[in-house]
Protein backbone atom coordinates (compact mmCIF):
# COMPACT_ATOMS: atom_id res chain seq x y z
CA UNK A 1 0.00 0.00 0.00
CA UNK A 2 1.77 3.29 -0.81
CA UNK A 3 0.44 6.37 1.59
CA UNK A 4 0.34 9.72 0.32
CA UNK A 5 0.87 13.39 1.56
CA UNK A 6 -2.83 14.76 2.99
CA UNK A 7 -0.99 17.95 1.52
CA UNK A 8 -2.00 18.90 -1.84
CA UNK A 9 1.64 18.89 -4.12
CA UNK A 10 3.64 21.95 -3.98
CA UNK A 11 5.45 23.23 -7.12
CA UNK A 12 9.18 22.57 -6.68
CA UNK A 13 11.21 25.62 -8.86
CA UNK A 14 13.73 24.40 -11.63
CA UNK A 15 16.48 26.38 -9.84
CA UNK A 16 19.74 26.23 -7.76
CA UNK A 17 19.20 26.44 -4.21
CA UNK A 18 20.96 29.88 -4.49
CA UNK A 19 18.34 31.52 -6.66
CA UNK A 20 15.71 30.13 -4.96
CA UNK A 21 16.69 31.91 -1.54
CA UNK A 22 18.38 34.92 -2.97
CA UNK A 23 15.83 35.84 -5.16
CA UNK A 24 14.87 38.59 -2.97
CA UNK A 25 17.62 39.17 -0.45
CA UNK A 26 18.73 42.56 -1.71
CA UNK A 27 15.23 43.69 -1.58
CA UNK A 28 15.14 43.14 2.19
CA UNK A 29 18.54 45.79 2.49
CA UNK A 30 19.01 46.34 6.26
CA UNK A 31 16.46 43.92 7.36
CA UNK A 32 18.94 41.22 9.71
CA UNK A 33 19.48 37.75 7.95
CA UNK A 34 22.02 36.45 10.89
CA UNK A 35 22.60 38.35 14.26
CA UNK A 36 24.83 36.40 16.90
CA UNK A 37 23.65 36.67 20.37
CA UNK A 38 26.81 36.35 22.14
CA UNK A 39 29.37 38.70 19.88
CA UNK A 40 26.62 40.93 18.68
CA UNK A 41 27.31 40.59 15.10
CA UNK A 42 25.05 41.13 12.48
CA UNK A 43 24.58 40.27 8.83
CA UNK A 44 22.09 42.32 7.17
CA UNK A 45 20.20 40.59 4.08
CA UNK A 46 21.70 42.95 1.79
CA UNK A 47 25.19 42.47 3.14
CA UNK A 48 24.87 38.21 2.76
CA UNK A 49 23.71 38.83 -0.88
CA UNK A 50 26.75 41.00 -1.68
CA UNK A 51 28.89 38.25 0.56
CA UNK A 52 27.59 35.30 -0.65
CA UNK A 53 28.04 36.68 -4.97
CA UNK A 54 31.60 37.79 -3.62
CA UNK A 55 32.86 34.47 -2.35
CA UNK A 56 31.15 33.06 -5.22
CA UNK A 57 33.34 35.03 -7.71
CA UNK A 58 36.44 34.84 -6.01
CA UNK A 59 36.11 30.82 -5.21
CA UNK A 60 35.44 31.33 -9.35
CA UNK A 61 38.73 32.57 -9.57
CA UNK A 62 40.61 29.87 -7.75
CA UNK A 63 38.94 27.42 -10.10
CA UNK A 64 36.50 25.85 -7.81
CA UNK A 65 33.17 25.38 -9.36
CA UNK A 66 30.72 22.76 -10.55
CA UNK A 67 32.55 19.59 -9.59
CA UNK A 68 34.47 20.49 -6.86
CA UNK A 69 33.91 20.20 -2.90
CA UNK A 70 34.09 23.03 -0.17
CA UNK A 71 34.36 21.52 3.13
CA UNK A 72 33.37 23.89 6.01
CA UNK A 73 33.99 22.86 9.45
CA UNK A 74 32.62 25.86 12.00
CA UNK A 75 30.09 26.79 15.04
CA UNK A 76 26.87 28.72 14.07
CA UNK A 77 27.76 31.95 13.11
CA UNK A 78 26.53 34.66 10.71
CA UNK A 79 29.87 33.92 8.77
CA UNK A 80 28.87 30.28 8.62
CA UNK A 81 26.14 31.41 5.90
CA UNK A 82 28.53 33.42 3.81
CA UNK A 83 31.07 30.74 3.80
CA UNK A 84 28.43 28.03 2.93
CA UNK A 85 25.92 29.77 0.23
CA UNK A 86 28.78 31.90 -1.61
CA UNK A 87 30.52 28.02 -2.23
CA UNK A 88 27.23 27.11 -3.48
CA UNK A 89 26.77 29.90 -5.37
CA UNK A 90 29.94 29.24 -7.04
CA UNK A 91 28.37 25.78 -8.40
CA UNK A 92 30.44 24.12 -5.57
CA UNK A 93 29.32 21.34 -3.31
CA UNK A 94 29.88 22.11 0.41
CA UNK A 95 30.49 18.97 3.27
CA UNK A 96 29.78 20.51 6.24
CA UNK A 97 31.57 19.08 9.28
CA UNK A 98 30.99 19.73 13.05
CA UNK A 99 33.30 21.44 15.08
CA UNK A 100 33.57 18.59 17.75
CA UNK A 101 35.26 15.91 15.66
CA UNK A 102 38.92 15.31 16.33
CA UNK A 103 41.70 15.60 13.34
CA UNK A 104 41.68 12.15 12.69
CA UNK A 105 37.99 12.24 12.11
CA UNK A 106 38.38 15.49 9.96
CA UNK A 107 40.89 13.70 7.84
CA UNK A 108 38.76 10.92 6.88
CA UNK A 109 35.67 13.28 5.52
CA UNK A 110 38.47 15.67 4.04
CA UNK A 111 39.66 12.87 1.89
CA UNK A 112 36.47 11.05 0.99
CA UNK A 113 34.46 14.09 0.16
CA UNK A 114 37.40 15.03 -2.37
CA UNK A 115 37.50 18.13 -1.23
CA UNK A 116 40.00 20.90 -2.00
CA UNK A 117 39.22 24.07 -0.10
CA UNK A 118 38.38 23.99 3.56
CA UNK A 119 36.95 27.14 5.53
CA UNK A 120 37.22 26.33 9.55
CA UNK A 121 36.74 28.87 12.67
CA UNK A 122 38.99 29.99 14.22
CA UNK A 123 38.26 27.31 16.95
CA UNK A 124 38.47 24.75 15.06
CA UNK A 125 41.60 25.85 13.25
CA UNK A 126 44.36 24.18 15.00
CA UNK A 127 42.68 20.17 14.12
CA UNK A 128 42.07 21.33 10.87
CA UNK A 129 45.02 22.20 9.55
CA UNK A 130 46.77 18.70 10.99
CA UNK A 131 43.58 17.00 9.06
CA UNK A 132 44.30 18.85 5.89
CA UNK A 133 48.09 18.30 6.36
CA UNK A 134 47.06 14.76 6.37
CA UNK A 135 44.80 14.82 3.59
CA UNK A 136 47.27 16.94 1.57
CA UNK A 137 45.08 19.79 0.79
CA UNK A 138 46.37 22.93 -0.47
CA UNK A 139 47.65 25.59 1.82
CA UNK A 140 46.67 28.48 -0.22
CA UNK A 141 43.33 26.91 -0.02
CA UNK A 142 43.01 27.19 3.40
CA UNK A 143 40.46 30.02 5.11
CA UNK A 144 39.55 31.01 8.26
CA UNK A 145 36.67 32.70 9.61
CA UNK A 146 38.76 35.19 11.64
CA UNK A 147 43.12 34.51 11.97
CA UNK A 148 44.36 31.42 12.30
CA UNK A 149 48.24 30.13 11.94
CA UNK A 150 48.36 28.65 8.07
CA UNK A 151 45.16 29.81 6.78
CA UNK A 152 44.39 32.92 4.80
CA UNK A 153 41.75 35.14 6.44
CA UNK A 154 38.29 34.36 4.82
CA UNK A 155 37.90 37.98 4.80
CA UNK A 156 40.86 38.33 2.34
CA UNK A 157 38.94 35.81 0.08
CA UNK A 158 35.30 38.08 0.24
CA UNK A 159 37.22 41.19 -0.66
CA UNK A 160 38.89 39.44 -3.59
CA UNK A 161 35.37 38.60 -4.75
CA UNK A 162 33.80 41.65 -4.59
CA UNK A 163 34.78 43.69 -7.64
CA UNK A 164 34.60 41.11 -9.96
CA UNK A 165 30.80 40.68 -7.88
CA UNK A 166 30.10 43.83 -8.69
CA UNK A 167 31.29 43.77 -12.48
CA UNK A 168 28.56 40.49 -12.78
CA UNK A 169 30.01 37.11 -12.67
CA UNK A 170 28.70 34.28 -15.02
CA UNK A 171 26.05 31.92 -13.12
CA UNK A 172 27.61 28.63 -12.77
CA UNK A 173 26.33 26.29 -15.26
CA UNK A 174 24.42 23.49 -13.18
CA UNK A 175 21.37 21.17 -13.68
CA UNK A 176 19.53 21.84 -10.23
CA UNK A 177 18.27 18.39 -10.45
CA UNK A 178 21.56 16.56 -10.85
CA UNK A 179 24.04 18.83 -9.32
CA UNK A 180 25.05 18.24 -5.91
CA UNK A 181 25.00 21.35 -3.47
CA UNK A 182 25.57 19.63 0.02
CA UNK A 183 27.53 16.55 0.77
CA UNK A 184 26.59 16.07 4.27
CA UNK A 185 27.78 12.67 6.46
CA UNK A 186 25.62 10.43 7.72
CA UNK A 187 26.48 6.90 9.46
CA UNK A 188 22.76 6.18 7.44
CA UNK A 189 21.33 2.66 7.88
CA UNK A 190 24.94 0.47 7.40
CA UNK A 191 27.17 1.85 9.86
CA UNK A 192 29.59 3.81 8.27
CA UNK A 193 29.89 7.37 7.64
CA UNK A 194 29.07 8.12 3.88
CA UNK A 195 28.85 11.09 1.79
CA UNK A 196 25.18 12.00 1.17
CA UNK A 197 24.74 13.87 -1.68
CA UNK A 198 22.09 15.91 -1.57
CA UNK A 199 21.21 18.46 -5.13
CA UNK A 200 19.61 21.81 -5.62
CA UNK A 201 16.61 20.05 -6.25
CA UNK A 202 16.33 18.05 -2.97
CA UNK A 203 17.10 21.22 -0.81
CA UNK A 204 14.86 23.57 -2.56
CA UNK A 205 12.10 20.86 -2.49
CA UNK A 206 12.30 20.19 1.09
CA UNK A 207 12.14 24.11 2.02
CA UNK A 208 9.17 24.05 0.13
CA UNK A 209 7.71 21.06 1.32
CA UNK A 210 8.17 21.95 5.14
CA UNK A 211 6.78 25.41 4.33
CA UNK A 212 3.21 23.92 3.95
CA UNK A 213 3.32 22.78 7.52
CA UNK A 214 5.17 25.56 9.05
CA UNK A 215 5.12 28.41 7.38
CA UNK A 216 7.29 31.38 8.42
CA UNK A 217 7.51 34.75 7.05
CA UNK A 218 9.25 38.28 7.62
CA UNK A 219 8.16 38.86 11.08
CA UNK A 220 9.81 35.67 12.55
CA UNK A 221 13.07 34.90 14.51
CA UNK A 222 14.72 31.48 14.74
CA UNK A 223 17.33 30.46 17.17
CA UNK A 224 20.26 28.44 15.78
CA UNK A 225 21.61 26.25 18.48
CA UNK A 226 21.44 23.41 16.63
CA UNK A 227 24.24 23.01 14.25
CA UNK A 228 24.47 24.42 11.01
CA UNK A 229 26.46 21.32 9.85
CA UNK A 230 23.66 18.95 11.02
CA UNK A 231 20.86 18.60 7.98
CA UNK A 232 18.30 19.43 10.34
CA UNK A 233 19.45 23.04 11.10
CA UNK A 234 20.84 23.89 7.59
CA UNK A 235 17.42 22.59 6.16
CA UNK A 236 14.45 23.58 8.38
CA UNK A 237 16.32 26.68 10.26
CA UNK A 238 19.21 28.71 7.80
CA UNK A 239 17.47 27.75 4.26
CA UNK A 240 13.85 27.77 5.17
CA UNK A 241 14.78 31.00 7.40
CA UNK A 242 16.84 32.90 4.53
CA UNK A 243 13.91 31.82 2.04
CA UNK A 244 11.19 32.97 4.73
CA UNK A 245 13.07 36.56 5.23
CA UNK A 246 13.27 35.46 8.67
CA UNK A 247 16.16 36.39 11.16
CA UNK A 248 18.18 33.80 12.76
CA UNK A 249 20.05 34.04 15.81
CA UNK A 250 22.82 32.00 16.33
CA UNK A 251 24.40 31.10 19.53
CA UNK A 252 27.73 29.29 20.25
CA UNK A 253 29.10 28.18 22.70
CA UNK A 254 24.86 26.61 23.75
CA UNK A 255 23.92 26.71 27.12
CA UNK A 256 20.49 25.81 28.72
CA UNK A 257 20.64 29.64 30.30
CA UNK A 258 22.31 31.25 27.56
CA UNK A 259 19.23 29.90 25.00
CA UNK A 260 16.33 30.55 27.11
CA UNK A 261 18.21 34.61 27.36
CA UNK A 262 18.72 34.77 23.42
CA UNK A 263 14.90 33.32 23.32
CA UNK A 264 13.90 36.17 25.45
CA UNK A 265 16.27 39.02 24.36
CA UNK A 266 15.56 37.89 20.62
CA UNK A 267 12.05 37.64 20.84
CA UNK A 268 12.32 34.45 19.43
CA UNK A 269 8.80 33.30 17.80
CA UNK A 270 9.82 29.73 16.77
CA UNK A 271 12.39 27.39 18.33
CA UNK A 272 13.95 24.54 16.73
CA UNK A 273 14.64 21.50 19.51
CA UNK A 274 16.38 18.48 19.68
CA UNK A 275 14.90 16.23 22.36
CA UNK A 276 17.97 16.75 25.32
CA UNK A 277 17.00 20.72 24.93
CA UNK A 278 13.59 19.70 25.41
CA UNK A 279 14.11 17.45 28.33
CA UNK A 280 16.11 20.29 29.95
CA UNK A 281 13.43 22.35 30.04
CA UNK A 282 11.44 19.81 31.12
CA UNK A 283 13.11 18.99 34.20
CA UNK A 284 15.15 22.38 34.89
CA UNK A 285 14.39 23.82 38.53
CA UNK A 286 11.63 25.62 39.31
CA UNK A 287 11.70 29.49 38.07
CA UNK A 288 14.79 28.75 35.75
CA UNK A 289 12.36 28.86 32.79
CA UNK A 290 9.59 31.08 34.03
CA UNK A 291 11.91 33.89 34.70
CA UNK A 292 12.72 34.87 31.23
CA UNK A 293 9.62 36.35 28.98
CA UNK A 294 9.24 33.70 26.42
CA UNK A 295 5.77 35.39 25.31
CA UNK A 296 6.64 35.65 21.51
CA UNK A 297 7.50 32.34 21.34
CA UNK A 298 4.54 30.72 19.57
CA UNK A 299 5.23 27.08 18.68
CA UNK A 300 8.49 24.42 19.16
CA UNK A 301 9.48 21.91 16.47
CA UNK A 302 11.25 18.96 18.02
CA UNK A 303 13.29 16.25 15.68
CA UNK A 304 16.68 14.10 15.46
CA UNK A 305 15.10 11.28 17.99
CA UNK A 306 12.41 10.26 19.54
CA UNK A 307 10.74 12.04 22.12
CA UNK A 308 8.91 10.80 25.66
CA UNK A 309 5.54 11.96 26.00
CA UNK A 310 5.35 13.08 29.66
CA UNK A 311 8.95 15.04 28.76
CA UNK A 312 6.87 16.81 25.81
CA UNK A 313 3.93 17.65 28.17
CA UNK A 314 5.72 19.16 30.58
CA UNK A 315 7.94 21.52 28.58
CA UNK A 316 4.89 22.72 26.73
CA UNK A 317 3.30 23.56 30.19
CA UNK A 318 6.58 25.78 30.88
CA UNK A 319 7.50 27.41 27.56
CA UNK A 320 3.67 28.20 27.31
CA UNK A 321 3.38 26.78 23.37
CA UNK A 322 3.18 23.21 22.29
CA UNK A 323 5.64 21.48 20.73
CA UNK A 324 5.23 19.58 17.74
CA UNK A 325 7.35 16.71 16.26
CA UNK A 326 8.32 16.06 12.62
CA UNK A 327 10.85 13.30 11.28
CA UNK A 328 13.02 12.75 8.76
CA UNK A 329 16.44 11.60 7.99
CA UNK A 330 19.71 12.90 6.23
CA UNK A 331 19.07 10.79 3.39
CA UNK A 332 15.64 12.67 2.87
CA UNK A 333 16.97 16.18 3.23
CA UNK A 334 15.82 15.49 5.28
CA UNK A 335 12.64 16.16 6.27
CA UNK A 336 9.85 13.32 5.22
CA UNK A 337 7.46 14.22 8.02
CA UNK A 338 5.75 16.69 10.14
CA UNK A 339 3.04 17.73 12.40
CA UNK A 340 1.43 21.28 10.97
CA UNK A 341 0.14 23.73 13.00
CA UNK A 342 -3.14 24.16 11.65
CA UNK A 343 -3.07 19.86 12.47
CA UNK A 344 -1.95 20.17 15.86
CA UNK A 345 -4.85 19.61 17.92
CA UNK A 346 -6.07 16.76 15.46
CA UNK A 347 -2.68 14.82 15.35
CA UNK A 348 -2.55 12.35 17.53
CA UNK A 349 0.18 13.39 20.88
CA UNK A 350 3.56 11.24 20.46
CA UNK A 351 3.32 10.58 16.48
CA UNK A 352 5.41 12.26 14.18
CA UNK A 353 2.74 13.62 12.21
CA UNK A 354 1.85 13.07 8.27
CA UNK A 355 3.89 12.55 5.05
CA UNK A 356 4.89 16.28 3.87
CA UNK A 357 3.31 17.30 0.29
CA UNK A 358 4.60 15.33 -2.90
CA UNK A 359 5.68 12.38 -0.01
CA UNK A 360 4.75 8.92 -0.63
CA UNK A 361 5.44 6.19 1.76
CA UNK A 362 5.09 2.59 2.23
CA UNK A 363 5.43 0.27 5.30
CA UNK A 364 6.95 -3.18 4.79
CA UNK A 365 8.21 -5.93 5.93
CA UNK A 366 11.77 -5.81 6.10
CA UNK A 367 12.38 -9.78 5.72
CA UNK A 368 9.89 -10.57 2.49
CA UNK A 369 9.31 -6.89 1.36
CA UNK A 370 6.40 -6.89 1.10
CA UNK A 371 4.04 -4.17 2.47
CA UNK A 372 2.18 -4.84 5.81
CA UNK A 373 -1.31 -4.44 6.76
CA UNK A 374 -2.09 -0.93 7.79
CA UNK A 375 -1.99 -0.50 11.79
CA UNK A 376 1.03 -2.72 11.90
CA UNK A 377 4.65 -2.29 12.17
CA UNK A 378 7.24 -2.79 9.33
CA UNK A 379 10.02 -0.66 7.98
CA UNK A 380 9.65 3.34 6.45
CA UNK A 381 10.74 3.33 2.83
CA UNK A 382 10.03 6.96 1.53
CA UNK A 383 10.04 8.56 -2.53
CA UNK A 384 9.64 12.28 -3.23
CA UNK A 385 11.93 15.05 -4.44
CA UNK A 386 13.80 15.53 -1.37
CA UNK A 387 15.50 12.02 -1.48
CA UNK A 388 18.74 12.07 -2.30
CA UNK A 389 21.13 11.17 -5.48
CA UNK A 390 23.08 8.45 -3.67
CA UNK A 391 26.25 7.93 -1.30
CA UNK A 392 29.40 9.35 -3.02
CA UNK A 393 31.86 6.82 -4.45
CA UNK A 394 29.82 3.74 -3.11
CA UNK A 395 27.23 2.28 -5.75
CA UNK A 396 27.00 -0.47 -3.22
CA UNK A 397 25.68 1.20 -0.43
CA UNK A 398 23.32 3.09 -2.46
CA UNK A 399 21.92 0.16 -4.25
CA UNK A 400 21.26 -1.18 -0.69
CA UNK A 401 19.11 1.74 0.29
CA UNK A 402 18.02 3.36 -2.80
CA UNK A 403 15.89 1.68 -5.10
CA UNK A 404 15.28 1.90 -8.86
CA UNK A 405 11.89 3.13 -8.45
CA UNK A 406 12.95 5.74 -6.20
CA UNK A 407 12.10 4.42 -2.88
CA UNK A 408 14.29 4.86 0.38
CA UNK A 409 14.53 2.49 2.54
CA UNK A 410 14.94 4.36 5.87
CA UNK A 411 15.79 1.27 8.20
CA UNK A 412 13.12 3.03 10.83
CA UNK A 413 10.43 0.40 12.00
CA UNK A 414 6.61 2.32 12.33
CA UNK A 415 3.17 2.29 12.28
CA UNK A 416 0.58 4.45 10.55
CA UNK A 417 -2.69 4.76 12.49
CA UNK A 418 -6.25 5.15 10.77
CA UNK A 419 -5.65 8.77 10.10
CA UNK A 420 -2.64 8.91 8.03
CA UNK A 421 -0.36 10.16 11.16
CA UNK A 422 3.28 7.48 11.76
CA UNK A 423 4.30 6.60 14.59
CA UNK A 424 8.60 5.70 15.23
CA UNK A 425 8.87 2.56 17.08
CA UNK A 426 12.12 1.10 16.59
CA UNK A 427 15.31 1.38 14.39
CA UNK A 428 16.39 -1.14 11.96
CA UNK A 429 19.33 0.36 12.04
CA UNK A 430 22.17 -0.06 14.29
CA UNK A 431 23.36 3.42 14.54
CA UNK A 432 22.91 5.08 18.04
CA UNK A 433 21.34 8.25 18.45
CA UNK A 434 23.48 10.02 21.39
CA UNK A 435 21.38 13.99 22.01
CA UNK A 436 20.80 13.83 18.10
CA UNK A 437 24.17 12.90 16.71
CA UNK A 438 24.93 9.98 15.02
CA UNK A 439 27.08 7.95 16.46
CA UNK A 440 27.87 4.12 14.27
CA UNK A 441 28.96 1.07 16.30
CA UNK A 442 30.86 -0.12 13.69
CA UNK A 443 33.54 2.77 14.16
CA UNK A 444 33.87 2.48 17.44
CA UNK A 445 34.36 -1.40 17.03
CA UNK A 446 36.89 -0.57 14.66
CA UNK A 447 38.53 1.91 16.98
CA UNK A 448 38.40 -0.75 19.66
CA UNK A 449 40.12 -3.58 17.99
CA UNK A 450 43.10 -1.46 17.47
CA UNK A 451 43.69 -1.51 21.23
CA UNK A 452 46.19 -3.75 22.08
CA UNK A 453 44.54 -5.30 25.10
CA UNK A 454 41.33 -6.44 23.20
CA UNK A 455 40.46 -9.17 21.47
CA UNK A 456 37.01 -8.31 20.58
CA UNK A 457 34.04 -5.55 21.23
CA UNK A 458 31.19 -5.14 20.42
CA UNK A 459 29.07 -1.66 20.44
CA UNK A 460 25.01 -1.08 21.50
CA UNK A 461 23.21 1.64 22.41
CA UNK A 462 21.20 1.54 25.66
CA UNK A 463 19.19 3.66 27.72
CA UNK A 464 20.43 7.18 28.87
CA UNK A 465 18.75 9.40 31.22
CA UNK A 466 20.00 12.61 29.04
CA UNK A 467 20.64 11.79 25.43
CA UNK A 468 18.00 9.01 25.35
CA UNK A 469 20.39 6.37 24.15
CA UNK A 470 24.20 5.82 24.62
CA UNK A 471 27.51 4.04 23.54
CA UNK A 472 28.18 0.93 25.27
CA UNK A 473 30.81 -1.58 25.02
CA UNK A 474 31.36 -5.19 25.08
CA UNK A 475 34.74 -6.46 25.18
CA UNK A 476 36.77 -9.41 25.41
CA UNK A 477 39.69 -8.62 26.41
CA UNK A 478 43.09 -9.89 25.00
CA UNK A 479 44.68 -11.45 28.18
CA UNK A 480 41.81 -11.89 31.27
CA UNK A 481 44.36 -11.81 33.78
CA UNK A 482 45.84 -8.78 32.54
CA UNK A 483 42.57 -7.06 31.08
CA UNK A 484 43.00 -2.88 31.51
CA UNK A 485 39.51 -1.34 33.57
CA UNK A 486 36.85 -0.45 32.24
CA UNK A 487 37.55 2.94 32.79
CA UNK A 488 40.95 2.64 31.14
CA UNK A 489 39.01 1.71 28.08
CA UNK A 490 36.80 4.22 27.88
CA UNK A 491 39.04 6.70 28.51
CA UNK A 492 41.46 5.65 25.66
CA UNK A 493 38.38 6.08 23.26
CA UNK A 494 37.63 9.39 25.16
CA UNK A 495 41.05 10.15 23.31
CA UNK A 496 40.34 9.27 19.85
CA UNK A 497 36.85 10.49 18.98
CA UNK A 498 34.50 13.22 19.50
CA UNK A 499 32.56 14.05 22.94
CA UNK A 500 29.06 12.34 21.68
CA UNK A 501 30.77 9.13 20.54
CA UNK A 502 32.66 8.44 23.45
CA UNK A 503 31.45 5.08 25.39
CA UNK A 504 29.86 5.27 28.40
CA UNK A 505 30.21 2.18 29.84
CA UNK A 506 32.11 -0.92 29.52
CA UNK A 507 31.36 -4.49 30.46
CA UNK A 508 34.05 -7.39 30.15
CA UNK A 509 32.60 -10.33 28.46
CA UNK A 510 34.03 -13.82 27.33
CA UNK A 511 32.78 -13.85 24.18
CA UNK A 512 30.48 -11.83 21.25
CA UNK A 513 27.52 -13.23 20.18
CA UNK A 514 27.54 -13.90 16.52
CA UNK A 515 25.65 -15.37 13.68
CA UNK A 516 27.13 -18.12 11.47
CA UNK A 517 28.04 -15.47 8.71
CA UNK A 518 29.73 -13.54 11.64
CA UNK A 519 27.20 -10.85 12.43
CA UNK A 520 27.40 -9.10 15.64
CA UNK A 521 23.83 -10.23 17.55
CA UNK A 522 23.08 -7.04 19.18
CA UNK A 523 19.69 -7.78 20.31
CA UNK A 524 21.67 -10.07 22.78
CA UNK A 525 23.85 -7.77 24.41
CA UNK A 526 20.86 -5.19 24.93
């Protein structure tokens, strides 16, 4: 049975993503795109239309273009946009990397993403530059948003750009339907991290589609405390925001305090969550909400993972708005689903809501694939113009999820009710979802197995209080009499890998369950 949007179809635009948000920006002249609420900056629309056609021309003149692969590897900041839209612009493809991986993990989505330029804050500028010594990137094609050791100031490379801006560069030649605009990575439904490649097309179609649902205009403000590297945020808050002629506040470093003072400051109308913001509020002690005026804040979108009831219930009782929940996946860019406001009080509390307009879905069973009766569980598989191209440089792992008819398989186990509205109940999928980030047990298995004291490991993710599921690890160890702690082990992976993939616990075991074809049997160590 193949389900289909409630939502009549929306037209998508046969244009890059650039046009389609930058159609008006000049028009909007002093109106602020970006404003950060800790340094005070601010971007005006008319100043990140001149930015974004300068970095386009002077990335132009460097010879990056259609083809080639910006990687940009920042906190939220106004700069972030510039950086990220002017590569665009230039017919470039830009993988976006969070500011919390290490150098080694930098390296390995320098190198597989191809790409040649890298842009980096100044925080992050120290890991970078060992990651793109490593990957042997250019030095002259190093830029920093501020001064860094080794890198050329980005500023350097917007003033470049701006005369021959202003003397009217050539558009990029680029089929918005083929030509890829973000490369984003995603641990996706196999376990390791893979270039997504996501086109024009599937990010101006998913701006659109949301739009139906939640529509924003002029008058609103977004916070940006989720980052800008994540799919969700670059999606649903900077494109949909820049396309809306909304202003966005960004905020780094995040604090529980420091958002609820931006929300208040900002007048912040509509806040993006992830479910640990929302369980913070939840459970934060008594006044620590109430004291800051959160009256212009009219509604909360909440994504990334699932999300408890009772937690939902009692944040909306001290924000004062609901909160409603949407779904989707990188893969989808990625939104698939959503609850809209004018649906709110008719969708169904803890659902994700219904398919977004030109969405089709089915629901099947994952062993015979073949689609199960309505009301009962089987796995997501998702078409519509949103879904990506494919996994860059692996065929096989896009032939796995990515049919020839167009359909996604999404590895997500659900249920849709009488009404149309899904419900998430499981994951396929062995990836652990650690406060929204994605976080693959095969790497950390990897990682593992390179320690010289362990003979085996295996990785699940089990129940935690604050970021709903967590790392743990199963190991044999090499020698029993000799075996290191269990906090020695975690501790050595504290070393190698980012703060959201380190384990959490550690239990010694004498053996891994496995099948005969020498599958890990995670169900048994849960």
């Amino acid at each position: 049975m193949i389900y289909r949007s409630p939502a009549a179809d929306v037209e998508i635009p046969d244009v890059t993503l650039t046009e389609h948000l930058f159609a008006g920006a000049r028009a909007r002249g002093a109106k602020p795109a970006l404003v950060d609420a800790t340094s005070g900056e601010v971007l005006t629309y008319a100043e990140l239309a001149d930015g974004v056609a300068a970095v386009a021309a002077a990335l132009t003149e460097l010879g990056v273009g259609p083809g080639g692969v910006v990687a940009l590897v920042s906190h939220n900041q106004p700069r972030f946009a510039l950086a990220l839209h002017g590569a665009i612009a230039a017919g470039a493809a830009v993988t976006p990397a969070g500011a919390l991986l290490t150098a080694g993990e930098l390296t390995g989505q320098l190198v597989a993403s191809r790409a040649t330029v890298v842009v980096a804050s100044e925080a992050a500028a120290a890991k970078v530059a060992e990651a793109a010594d490593a990957a042997g990137l250019e030095p002259s094609l190093r830029f920093v948003l501020g001064e860094a050791p080794g890198f050329r100031p980005f500023a350097e490379l917007v003033a470049r750009g701006a005369a021959a801006a202003g003397a009217g560069v050539p558009r990029p030649d680029v089929d918005p339907r083929a030509a890829v605009s973000m490369l984003p990575y995603s641990s996706g439904t196999t376990g390791a991290a893979k270039g997504v490649m996501l086109t024009h097309r599937n990010q101006v179609a998913n701006v659109e589609q949301n739009a139906v649902g939640w529509p924003l205009g002029e008058d609103d403000v977004l916070p940006a405390t989720l980052p800008f590297t994540h799919c969700y945020a670059f999606t649903l808050v900077l494109n949909a925001g820049l396309r809306a002629g909304a202003t966005i506040v960004t905020l780094a470093p995040y604090t529980f305090d420091g958002f609820l003072r931006m929300a208040a400051d900002h007048r912040i109308t509509r806040a993006f969550f992830a479910p640990p913001m929302v369980l913070a509020i939840a459970t934060a002690p008594p006044g620590a909400v109430e004291r800051h005026d959160l009256s212009a804040l009219r509604v909360g979108i909440c994504g990334a993972a699932p999300l408890d009831l009772d937690v939902v219930r009692r944040a909306e009782a001290r924000l004062g708005c609901s909160i409603r929940q949407g779904f989707g996946l990188t893969e989808a860019g990625p939104g698939t689903h959503q609850t809209p406001d004018a649906e709110f009080a008719t969708t169904p509390a803890g659902s994700v809501g219904r398919l977004l307009a030109n969405t089709q879905a089915r629901v099947v069973d994952p062993e015979t694939l073949q689609d199960v009766p309505a009301g009962e569980r089987g796995e997501l598989w998702v078409r519509g113009p949103q879904i990506m191209a494919g996994y860059l440089g692996d065929p096989a792992a896009t032939a796995a999820v990515l049919l020839d008819d167009g359909w996604l398989r999404t590895g997500d186990l659900v249920r849709v009710d009488e009404s149309g509205c899904f419900w998430v109940v499981d994951r396929l999928k062995e990836m652990i979802k650690y406060k929204g980030y994605q976080v693959a047990p095969a790497e950390l298995e990897a990682l593992l197995l390179t320690h010289p004291q362990v003979r085996d490991a295996a990785v699940v993710g089990v129940p935690d209080p604050e970021g709903g599921e967590a790392p743990k690890a199963f190991v044999v160890p090499e020698d029993a009499a000799a075996a290191p702690t269990a906090d020695a082990v975690a501790a050595w992976v504290r070393e190698r890998v980012a703060p959201y993939k380190k384990i959490r616990a550690v239990e010694f075991t004498d053996e891994i369950p496995r099948s005969p074809s020498g599958k890990i049997l995670r169900r048994l160590l849960r």
